[in-house]
C-alpha atoms as a PDB file:
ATOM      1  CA  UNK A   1      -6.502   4.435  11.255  1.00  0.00           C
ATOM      2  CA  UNK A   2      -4.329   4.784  14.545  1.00  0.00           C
ATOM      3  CA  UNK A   3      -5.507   4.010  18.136  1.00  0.00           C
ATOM      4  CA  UNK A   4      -3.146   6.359  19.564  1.00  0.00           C
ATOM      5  CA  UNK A   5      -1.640  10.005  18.453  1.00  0.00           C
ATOM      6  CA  UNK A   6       1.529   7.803  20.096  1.00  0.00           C
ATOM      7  CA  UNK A   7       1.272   5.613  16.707  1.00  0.00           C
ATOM      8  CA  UNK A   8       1.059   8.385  14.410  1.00  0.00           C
ATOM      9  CA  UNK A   9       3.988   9.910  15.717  1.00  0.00           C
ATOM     10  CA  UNK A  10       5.893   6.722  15.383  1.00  0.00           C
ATOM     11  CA  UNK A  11       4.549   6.627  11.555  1.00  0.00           C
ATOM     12  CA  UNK A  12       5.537  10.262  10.501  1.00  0.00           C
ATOM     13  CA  UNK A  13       9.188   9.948  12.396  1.00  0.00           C
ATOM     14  CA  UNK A  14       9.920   7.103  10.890  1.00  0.00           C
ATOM     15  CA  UNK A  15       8.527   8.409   7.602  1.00  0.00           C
ATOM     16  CA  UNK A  16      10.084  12.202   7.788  1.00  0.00           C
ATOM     17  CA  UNK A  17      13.532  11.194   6.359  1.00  0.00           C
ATOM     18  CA  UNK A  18      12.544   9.154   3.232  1.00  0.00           C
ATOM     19  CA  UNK A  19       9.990  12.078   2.590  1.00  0.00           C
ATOM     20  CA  UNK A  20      12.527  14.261   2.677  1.00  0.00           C
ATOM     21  CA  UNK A  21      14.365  12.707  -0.122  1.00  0.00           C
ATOM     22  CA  UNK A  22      11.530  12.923  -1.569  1.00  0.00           C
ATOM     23  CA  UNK A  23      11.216  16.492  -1.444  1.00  0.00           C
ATOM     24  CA  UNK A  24       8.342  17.164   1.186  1.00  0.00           C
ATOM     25  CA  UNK A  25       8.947  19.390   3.388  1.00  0.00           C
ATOM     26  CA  UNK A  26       9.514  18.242   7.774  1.00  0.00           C
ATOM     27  CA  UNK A  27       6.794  20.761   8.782  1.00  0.00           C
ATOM     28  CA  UNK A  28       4.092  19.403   6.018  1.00  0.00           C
ATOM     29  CA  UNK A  29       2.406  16.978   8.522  1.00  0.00           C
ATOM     30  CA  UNK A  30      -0.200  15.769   6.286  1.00  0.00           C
ATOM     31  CA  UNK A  31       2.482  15.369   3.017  1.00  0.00           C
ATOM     32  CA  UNK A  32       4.848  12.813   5.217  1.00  0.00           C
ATOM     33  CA  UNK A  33       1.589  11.073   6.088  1.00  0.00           C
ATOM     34  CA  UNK A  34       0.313  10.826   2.122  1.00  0.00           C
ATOM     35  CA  UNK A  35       3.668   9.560   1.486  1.00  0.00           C
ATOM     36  CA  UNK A  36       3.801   6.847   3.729  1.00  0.00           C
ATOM     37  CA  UNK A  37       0.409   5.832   2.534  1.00  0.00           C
ATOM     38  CA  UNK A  38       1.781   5.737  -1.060  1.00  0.00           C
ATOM     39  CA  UNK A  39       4.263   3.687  -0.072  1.00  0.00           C
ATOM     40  CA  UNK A  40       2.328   1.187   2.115  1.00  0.00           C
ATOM     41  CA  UNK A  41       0.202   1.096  -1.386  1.00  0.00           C
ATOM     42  CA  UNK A  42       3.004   0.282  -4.081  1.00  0.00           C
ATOM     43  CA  UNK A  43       4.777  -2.171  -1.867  1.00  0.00           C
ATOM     44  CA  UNK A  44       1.914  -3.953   0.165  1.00  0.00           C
ATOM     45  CA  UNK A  45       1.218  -7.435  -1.539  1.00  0.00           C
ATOM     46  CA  UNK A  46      -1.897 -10.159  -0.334  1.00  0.00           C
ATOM     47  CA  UNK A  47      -1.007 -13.227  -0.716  1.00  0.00           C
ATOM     48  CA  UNK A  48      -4.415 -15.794  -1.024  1.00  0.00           C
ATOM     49  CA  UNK A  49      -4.268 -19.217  -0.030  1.00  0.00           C
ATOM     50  CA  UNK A  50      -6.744 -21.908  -0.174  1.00  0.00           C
ATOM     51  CA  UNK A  51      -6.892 -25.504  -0.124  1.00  0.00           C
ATOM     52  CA  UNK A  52      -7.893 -27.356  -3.356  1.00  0.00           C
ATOM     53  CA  UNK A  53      -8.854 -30.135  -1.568  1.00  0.00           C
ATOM     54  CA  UNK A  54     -12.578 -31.497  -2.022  1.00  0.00           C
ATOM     55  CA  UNK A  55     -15.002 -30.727  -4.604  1.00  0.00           C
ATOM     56  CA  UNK A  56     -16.546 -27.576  -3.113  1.00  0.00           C
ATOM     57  CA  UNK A  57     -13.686 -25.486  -4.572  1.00  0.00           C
ATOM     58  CA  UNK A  58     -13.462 -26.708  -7.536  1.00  0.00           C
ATOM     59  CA  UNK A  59     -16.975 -25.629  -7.762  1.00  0.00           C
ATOM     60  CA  UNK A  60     -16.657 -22.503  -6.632  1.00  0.00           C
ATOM     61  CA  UNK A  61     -13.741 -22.199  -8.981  1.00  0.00           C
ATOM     62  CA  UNK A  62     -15.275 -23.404 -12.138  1.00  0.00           C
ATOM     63  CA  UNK A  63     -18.754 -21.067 -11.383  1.00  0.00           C
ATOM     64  CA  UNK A  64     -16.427 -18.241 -10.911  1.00  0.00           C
ATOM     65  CA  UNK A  65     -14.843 -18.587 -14.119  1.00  0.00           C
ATOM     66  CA  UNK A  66     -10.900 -18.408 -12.242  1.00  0.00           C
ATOM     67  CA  UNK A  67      -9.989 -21.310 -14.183  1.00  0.00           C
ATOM     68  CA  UNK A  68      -6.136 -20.359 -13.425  1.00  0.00           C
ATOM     69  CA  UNK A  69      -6.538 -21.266  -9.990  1.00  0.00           C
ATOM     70  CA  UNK A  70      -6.670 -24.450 -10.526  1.00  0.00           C
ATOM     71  CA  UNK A  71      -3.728 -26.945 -12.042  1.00  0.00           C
ATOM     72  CA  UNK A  72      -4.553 -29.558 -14.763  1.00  0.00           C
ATOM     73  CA  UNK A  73      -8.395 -27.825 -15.082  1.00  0.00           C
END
């Protein structure tokens, strides 16, 4: 997941005092790391953006059955 062992450091120092709040322990490497990645998880959100312009995605839309993507269907 990380080029570097540089990187990783970065993520479990920045990571070690909110997971200590959290009750994990400094030394429990792994445990900071699993905690970060539950975090990155309940607060990472996507965002999808497409133009509605032309008839192609309306197709693709109306195939699909994601009839809420579209305004007015």
């Amino acid at each position: 997941m990380y080029d570097s062992a540089e990187a990783y450091e970065k993520v479990i120092q920045g990571t070690q005092s909110s997971a200590r709040g959290a009750g994990i322990s400094d030394e429990d490497r792994d445990g900071i790391f699993s905690f970060f990645i539950s975090r990155v998880r309940r607060n990472l959100h996507l965002v999808l953006c497409m133009s509605p312009v032309g008839n192609a995605f309306r197709l693709v839309v109306c195939i699909s059955e994601l009839h809420c993507l579209i305004k007015n269907y």
